[in-house]
N, C-alpha and C. Protein backbone atom coordinates (compact mmCIF):
# COMPACT_ATOMS: atom_id res chain seq x y z
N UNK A 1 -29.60 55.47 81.26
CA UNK A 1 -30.69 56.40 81.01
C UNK A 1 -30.74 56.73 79.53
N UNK A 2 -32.09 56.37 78.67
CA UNK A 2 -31.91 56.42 77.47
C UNK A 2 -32.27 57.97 77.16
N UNK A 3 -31.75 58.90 75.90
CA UNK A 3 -32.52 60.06 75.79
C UNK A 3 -33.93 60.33 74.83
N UNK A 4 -34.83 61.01 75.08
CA UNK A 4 -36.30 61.53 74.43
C UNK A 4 -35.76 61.98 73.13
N UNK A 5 -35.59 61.28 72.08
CA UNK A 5 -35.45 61.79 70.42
C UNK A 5 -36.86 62.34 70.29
N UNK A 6 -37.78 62.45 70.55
CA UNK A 6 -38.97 62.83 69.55
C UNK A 6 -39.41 64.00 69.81
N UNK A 7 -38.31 65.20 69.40
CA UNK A 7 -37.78 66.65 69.41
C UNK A 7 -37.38 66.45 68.14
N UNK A 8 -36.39 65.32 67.85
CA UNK A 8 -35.24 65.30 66.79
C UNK A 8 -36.22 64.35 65.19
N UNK A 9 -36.52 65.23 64.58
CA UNK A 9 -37.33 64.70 63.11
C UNK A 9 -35.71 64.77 62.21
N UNK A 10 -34.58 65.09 62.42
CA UNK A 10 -33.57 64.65 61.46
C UNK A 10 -32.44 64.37 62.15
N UNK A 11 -31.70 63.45 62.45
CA UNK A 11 -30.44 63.76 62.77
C UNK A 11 -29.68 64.27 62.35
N UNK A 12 -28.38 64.46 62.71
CA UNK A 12 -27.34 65.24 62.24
C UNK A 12 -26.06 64.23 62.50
N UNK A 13 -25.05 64.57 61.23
CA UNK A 13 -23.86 63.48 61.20
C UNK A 13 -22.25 64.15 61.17
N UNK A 14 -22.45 65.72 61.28
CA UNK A 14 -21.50 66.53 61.17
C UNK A 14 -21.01 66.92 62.64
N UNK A 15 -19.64 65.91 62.90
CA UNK A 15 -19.18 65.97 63.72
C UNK A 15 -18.10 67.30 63.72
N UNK A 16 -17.89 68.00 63.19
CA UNK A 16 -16.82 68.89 62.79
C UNK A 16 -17.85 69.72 63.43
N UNK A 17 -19.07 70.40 63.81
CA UNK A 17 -19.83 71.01 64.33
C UNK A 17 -19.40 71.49 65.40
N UNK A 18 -19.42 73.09 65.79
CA UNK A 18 -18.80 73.60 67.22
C UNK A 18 -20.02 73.29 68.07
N UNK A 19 -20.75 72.80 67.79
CA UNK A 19 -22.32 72.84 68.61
C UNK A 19 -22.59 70.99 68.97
N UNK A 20 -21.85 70.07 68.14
CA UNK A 20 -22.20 68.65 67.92
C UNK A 20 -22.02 68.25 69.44
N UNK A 21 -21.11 68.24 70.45
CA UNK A 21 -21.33 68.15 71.86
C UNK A 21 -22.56 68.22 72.86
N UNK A 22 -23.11 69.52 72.02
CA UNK A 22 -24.58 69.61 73.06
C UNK A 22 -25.39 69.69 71.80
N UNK A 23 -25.53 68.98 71.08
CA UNK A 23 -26.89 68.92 70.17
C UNK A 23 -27.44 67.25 70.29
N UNK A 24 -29.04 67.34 70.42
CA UNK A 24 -29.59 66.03 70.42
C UNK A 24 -29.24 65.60 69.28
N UNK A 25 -29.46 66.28 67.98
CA UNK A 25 -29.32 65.84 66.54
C UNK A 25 -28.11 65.16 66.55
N UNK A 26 -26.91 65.04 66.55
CA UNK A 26 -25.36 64.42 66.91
C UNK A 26 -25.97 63.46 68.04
N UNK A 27 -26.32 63.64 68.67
CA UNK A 27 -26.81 62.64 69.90
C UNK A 27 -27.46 60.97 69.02
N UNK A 28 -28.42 61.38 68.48
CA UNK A 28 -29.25 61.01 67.86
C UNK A 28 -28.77 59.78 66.43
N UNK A 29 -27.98 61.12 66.12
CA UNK A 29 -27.30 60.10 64.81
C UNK A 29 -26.35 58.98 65.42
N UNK A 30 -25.41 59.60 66.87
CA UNK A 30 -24.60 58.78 67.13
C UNK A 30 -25.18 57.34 67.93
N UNK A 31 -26.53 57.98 68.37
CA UNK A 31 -26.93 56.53 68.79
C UNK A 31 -27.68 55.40 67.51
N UNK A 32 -27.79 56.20 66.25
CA UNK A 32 -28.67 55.51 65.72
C UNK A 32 -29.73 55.09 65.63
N UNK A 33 -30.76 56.48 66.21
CA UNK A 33 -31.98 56.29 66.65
C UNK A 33 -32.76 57.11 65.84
N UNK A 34 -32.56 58.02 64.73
CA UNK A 34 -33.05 58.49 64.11
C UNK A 34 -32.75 57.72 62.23
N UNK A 35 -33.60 57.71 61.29
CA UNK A 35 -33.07 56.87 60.34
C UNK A 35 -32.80 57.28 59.70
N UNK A 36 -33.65 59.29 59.42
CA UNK A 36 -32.80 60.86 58.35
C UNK A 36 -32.06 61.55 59.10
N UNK A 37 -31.39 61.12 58.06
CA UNK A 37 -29.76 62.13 58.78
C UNK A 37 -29.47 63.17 57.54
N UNK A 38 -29.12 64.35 58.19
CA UNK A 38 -28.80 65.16 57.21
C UNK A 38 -27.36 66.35 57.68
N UNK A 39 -26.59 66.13 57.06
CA UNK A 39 -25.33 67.14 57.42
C UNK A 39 -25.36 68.49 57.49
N UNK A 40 -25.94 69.30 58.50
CA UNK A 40 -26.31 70.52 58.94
C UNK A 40 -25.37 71.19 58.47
N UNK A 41 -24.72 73.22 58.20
CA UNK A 41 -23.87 73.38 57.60
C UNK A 41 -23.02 73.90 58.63
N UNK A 42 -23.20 73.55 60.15
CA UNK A 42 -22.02 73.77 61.18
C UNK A 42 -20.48 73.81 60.61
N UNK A 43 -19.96 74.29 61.29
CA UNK A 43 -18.34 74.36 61.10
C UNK A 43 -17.23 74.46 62.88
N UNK A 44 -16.50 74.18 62.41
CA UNK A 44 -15.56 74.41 64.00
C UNK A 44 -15.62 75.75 64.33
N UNK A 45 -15.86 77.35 63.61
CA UNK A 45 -16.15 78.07 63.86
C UNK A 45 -17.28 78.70 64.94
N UNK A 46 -18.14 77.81 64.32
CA UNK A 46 -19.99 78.27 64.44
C UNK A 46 -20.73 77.07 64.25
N UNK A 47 -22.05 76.97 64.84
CA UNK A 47 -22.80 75.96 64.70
C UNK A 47 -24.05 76.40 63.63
N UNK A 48 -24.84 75.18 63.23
CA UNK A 48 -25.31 75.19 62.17
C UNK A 48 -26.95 76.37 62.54
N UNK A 49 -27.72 76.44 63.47
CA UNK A 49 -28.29 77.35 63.03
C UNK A 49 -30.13 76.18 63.59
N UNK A 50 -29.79 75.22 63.05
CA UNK A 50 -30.47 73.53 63.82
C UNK A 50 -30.33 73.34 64.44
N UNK A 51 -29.29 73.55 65.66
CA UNK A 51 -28.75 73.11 67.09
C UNK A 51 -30.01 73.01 67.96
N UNK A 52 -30.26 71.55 68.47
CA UNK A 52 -31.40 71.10 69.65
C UNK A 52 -30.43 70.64 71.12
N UNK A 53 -30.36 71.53 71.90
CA UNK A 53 -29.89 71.05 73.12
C UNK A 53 -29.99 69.99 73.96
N UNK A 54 -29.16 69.35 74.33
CA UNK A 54 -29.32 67.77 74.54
C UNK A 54 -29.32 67.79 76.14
N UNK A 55 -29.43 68.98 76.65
CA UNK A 55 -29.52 69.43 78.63
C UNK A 55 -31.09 69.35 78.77
């Protein structure tokens, strides 16, 4: 089952993200389906603030 990117206008490549699990953006970059990627300013703390739910 492939997922609907066209929510996601940037990916995201910041796996250190407490949010990168359930974000399409991480989804996205990891499939290589988006071609701008941009490193959101998530941390293992907290997530970046961009978080698109991938449920």
């Amino acid at each position: 089952m492939s997922k609907d990117y066209s929510k996601v206008p940037i990916a995201c490549s910041n796996n250190e993200c407490r949010e990168a699990e359930n974000c399409l953006r991480f989804d996205a970059w990891e499939a290589k389906a988006i071609e701008r990627v941009k490193k959101f300013n998530g941390s293992k703390e907290k997530g970046c603030g961009k978080f698109i739910s991938n449920r």
